[in-house]
Protein backbone atom coordinates (compact mmCIF):
# COMPACT_ATOMS: atom_id res chain seq x y z
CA UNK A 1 0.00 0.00 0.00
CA UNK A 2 1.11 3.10 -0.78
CA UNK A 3 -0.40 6.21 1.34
CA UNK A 4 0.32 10.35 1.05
CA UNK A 5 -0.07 13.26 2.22
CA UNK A 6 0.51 16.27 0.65
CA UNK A 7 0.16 19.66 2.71
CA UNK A 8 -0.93 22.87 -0.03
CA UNK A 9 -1.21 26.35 1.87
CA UNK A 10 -1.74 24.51 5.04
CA UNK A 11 -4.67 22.17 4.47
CA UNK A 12 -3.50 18.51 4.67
CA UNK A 13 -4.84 16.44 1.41
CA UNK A 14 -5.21 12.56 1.72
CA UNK A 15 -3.91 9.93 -1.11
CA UNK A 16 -3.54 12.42 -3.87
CA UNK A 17 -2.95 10.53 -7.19
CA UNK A 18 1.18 10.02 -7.23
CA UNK A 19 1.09 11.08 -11.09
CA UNK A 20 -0.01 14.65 -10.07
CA UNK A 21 1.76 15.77 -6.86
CA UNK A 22 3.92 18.03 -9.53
CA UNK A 23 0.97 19.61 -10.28
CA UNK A 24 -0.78 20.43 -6.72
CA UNK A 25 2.06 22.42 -6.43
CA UNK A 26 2.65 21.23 -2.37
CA UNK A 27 4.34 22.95 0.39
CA UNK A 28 5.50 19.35 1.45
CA UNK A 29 4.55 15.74 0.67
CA UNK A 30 5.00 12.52 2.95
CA UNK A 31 4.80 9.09 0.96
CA UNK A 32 4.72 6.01 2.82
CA UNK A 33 5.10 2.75 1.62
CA UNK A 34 3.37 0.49 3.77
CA UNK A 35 4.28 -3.38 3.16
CA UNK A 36 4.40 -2.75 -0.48
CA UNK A 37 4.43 -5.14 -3.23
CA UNK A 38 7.17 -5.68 -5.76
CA UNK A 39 5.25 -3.35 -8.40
CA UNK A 40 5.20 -0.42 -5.59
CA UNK A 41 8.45 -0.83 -4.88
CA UNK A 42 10.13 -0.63 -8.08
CA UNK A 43 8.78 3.07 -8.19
CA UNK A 44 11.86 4.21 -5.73
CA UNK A 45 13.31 3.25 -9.35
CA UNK A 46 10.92 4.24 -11.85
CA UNK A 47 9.31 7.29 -10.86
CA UNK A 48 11.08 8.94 -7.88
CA UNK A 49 14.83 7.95 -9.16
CA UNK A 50 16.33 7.36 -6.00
CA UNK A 51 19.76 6.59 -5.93
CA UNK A 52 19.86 2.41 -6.76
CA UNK A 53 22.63 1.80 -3.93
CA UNK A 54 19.56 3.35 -1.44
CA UNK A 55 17.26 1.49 -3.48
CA UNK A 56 18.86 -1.91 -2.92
CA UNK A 57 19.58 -1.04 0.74
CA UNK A 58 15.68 -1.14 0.77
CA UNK A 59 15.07 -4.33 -0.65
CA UNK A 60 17.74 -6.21 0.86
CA UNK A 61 17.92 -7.11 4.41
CA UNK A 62 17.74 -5.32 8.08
CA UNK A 63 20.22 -3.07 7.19
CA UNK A 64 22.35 -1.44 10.39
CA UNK A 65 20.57 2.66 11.39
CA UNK A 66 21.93 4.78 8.94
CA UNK A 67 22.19 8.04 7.09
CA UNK A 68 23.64 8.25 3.55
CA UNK A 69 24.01 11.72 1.63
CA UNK A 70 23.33 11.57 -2.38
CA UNK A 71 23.39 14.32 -4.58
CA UNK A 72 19.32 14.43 -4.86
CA UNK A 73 18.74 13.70 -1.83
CA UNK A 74 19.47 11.94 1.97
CA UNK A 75 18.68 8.47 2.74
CA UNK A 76 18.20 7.00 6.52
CA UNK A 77 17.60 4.19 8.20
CA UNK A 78 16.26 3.71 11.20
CA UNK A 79 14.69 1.38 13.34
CA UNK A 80 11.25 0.48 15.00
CA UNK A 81 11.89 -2.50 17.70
CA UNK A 82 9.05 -4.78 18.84
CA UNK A 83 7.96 -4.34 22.58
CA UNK A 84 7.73 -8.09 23.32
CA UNK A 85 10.80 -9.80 21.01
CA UNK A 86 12.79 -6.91 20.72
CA UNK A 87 12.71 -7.90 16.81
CA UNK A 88 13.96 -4.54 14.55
CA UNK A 89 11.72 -3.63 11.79
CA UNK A 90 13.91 -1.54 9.56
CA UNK A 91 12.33 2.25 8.01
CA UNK A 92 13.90 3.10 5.35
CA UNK A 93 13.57 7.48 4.84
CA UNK A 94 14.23 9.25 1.89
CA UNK A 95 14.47 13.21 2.35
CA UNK A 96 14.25 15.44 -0.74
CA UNK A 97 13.64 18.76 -1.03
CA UNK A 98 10.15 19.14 -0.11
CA UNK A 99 9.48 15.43 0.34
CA UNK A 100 9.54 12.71 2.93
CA UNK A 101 9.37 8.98 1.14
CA UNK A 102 9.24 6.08 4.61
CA UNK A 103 9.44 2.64 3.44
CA UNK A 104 8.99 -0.54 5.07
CA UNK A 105 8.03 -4.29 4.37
CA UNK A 106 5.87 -4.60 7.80
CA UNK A 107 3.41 -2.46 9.49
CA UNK A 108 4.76 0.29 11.92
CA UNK A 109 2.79 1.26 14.59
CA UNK A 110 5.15 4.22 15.06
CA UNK A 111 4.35 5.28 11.75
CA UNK A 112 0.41 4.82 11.85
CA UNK A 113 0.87 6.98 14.90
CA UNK A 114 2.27 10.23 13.01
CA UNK A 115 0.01 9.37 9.87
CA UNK A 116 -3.06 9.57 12.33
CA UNK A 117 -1.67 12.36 14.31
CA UNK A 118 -1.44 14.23 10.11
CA UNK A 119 -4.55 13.16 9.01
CA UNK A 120 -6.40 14.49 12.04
CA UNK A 121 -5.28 18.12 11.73
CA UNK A 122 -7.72 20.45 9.86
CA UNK A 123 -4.46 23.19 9.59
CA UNK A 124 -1.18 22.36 9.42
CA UNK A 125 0.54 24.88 12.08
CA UNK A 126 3.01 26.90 9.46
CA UNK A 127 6.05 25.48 11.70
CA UNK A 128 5.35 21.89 10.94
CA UNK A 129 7.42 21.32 7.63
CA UNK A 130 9.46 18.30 6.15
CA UNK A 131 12.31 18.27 8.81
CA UNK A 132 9.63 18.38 11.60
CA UNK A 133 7.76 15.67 9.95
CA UNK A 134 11.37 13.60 10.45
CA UNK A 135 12.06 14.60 13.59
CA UNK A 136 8.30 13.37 14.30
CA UNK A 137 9.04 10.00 12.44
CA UNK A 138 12.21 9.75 14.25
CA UNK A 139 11.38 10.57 17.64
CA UNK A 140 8.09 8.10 17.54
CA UNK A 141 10.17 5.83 17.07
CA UNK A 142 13.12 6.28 19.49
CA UNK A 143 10.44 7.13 22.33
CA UNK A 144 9.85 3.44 21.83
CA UNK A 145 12.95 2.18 23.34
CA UNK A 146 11.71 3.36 26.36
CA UNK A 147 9.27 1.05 27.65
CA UNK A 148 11.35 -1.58 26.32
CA UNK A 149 14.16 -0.57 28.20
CA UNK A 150 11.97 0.01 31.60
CA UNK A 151 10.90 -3.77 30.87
CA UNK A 152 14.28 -4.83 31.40
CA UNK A 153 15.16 -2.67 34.17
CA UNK A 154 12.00 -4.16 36.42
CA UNK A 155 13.46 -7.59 35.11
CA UNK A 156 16.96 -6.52 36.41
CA UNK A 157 15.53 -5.68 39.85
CA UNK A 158 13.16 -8.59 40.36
CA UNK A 159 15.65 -10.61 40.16
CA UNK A 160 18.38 -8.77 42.64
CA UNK A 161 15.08 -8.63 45.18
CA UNK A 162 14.53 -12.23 44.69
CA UNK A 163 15.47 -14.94 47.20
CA UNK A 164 12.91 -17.90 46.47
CA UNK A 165 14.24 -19.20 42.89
CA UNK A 166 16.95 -21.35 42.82
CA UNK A 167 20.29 -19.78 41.50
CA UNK A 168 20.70 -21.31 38.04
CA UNK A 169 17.29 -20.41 37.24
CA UNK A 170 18.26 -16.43 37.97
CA UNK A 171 21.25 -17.16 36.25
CA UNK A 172 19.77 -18.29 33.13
CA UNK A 173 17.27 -15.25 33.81
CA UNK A 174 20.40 -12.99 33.80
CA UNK A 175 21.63 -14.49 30.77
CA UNK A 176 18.16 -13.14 28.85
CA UNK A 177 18.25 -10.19 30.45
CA UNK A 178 21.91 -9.82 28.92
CA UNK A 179 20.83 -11.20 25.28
CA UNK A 180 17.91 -8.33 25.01
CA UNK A 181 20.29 -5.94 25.98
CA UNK A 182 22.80 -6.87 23.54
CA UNK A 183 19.47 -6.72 20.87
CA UNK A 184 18.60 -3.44 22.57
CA UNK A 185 22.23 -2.17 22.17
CA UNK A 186 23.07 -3.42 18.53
CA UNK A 187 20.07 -0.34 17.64
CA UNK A 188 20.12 2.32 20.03
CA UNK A 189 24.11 2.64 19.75
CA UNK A 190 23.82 3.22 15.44
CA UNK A 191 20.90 5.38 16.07
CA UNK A 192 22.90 7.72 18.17
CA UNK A 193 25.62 8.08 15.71
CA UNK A 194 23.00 8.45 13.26
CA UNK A 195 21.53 11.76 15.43
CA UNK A 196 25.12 12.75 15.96
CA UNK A 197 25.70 12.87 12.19
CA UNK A 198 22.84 14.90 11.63
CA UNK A 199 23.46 17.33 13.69
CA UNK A 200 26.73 17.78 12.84
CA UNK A 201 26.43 17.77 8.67
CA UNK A 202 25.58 20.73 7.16
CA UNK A 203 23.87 18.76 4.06
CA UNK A 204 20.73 18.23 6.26
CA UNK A 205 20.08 21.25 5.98
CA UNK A 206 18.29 21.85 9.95
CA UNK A 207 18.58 25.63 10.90
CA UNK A 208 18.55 26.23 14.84
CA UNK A 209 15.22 25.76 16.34
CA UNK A 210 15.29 22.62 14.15
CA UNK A 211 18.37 21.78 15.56
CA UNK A 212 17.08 21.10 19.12
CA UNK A 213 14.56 19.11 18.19
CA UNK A 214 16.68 16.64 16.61
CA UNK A 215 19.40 17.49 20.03
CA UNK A 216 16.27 16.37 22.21
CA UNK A 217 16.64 13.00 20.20
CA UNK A 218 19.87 12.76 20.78
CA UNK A 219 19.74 13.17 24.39
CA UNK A 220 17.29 10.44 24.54
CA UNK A 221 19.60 8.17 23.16
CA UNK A 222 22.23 9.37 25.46
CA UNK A 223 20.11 8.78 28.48
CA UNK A 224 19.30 5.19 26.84
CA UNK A 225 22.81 4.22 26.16
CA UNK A 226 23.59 4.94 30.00
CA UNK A 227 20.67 3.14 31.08
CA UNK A 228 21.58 0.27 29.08
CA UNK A 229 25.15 0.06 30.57
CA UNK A 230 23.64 0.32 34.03
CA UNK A 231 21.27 -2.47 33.71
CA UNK A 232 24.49 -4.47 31.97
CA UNK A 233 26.19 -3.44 35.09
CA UNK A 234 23.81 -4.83 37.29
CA UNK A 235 23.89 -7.95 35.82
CA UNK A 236 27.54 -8.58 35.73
CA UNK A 237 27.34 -7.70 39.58
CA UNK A 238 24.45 -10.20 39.91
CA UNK A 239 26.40 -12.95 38.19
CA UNK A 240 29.74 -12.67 40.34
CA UNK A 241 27.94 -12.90 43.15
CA UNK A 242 26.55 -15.62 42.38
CA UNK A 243 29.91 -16.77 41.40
CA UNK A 244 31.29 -15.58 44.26
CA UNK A 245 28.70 -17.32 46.53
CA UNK A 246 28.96 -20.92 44.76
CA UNK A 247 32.85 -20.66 45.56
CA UNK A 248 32.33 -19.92 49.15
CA UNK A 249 29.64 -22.68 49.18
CA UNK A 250 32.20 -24.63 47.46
CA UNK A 251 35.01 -23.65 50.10
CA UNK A 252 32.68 -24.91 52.94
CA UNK A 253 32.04 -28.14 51.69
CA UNK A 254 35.67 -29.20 50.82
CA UNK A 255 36.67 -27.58 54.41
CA UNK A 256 33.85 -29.86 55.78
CA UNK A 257 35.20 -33.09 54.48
CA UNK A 258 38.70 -31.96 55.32
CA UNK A 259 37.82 -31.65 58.90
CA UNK A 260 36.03 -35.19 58.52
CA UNK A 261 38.97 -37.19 56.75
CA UNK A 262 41.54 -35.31 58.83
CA UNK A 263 39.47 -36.78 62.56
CA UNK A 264 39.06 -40.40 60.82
CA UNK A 265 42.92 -40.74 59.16
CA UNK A 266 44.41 -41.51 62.83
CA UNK A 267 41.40 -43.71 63.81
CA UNK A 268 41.65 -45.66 60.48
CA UNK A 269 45.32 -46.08 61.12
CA UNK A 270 44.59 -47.91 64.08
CA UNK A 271 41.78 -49.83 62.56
CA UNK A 272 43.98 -51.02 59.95
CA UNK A 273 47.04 -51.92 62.13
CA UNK A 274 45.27 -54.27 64.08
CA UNK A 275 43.44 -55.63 61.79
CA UNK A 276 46.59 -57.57 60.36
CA UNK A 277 46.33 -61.24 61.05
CA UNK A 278 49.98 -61.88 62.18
CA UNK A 279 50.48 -64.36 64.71
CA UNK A 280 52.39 -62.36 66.55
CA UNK A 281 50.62 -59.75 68.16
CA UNK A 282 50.58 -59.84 71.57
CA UNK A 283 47.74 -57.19 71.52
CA UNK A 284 45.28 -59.42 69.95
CA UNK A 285 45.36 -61.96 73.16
CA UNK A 286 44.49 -59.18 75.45
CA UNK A 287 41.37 -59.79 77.31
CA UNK A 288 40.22 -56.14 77.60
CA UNK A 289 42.37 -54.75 74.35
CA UNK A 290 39.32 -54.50 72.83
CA UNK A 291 37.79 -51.75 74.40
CA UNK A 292 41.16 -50.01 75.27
CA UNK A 293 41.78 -49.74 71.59
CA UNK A 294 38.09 -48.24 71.20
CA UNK A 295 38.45 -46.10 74.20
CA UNK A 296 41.63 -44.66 72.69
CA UNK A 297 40.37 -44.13 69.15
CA UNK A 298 36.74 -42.27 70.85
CA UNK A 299 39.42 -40.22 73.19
CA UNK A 300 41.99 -39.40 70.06
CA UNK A 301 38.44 -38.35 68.13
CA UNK A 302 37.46 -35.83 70.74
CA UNK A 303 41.12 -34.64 71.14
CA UNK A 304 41.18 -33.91 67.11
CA UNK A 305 37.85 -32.14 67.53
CA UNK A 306 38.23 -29.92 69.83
CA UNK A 307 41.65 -29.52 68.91
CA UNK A 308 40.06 -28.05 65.00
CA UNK A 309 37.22 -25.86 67.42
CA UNK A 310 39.98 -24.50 68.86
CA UNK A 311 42.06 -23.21 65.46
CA UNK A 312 38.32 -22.11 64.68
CA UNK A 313 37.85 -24.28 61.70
CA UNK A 314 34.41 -25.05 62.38
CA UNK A 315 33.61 -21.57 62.76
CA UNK A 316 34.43 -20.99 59.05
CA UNK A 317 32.59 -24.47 57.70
């Protein structure tokens, strides 16, 4: 589907015919290609002679957020990222000079948003041109992120408040936490340079009120970029202490079984001497031997133990 609007002295008309926006003479036009099919797309080619490197950037796959300058016009990419899978739906933007082409295979709720917002107005305020239409698109889009990155914070701090799942369960937890961020991170990071890049090229064309509009986006990004590297800290403190608690756990046991082997090594000693069968072993015709041998063993076992109480070993198992 493709959909436009094409703003003439103020008054916003809906889905002019494409073959005469020359002729309306507009003050701006947005075109938005909405899933199209091959036919619609090949008029990026045909009729609006965009620049076939953009072109094929279109077509092919998710391409990483972008902004490429051509001699006709600019060419961005950008990207809308679902709220549940964190999946990136790439728009594709084409900026001429009084026209705004979006593109993109999937529906964008970002961009039914601003088409709504358009549609609704019965006067375009005489501010509102093509670079505020962007910085509309843009900023739709990048106020987004947010809830997705609040999402993961409350995920991040359910899981440093909980105490009733086991630990490799939070772990693996952690591990998704980290995998979203990474998703999170592989689009917010390119869309900041992207925002940098505008503001810093003079081909864009934004004079200064424009100009901190598109700073506001920027700052957004900032703040999400530091968010995103908190929650990643988090995490990584999470994890080592996990790490660090399995260790100690670790520690205790083996100094558990030390203190065991190290009481029963003497007492097996004995055991095993006198359980030789020589002939000779005067011991062995004792009458009471017996219990003098157990006696000593249950005396040299108490000696040990409080012996280890006393270095404070059982104090650290």
């Amino acid at each position: 589907m493709i959909r436009i609007i094409a703003v003439v002295d103020q008054k916003v008309i809906i889905n002019p015919p494409l073959e005469r926006l020359d002729e309306i003479q507009a003050d701006w036009v947005w075109v938005d290609f909405d899933s199209p099919m091959t036919k619609e797309t090949n008029l990026l080619r045909t009729y609006f002679n965009f620049h076939p490197l953009a072109v094929e950037d279109c077509v092919n796959s998710l391409q990483r957020p972008k902004v490429e300058f051509y001699e006709e016009h600019l060419f961005y990419v950008v990207h809308a990222l679902h709220e549940n899978t964190l999946e990136a739906t790439e728009v594709d933007i084409f900026s001429t000079k009084n026209m705004i082409v979006t593109f993109h295979k999937t529906k964008v709720p970002e961009m039914d948003f601003v088409w709504n917002y358009l549609k609704g107005l019965k006067k375009v305020p005489p501010e509102l041109g093509k670079n505020e239409l962007l910085h509309k698109l843009i900023d739709k889009l990048v106020d987004m992120y947010f809830p997705i990155m609040h999402q993961l914070e409350e995920r991040v701090m359910s899981i440093e408040s909980n105490e009733d799942d086991e630990a490799p369960k939070l772990i693996s937890q952690i591990f998704d936490i980290r995998a979203d961020l990474l998703s999170l991170r592989k689009t917010v990071v390119p869309m900041r340079e992207l925002l940098y890049r505008m503001l810093e090229s003079k081909r864009v064309g934004l004079d200064a009120d424009e100009r901190s509009y598109f700073h506001d986006i920027y700052d957004h990004l900032l703040r999400l970029t530091d968010m995103m590297a908190s929650a990643r800290e988090m995490t990584s403190d999470i994890r080592d202490n996990y790490i660090s608690l399995n260790s100690y756990r670790m520690n205790n046991i083996m100094k558990t079984l030390t203190v065991i082997t190290t009481i029963f090594m003497p007492l097996t000693f004995i055991a095993g001497l006198y359980g030789m069968n020589f002939v000779n072993m005067p011991e062995l015709k004792s009458q009471n031997g017996y219990f003098y041998v157990l006696g000593m063993m249950i005396l040299l076992g108490l000696l040990m133990t409080l012996w280890f109480k006393k270095k404070g070993w059982f104090e650290q198992v």
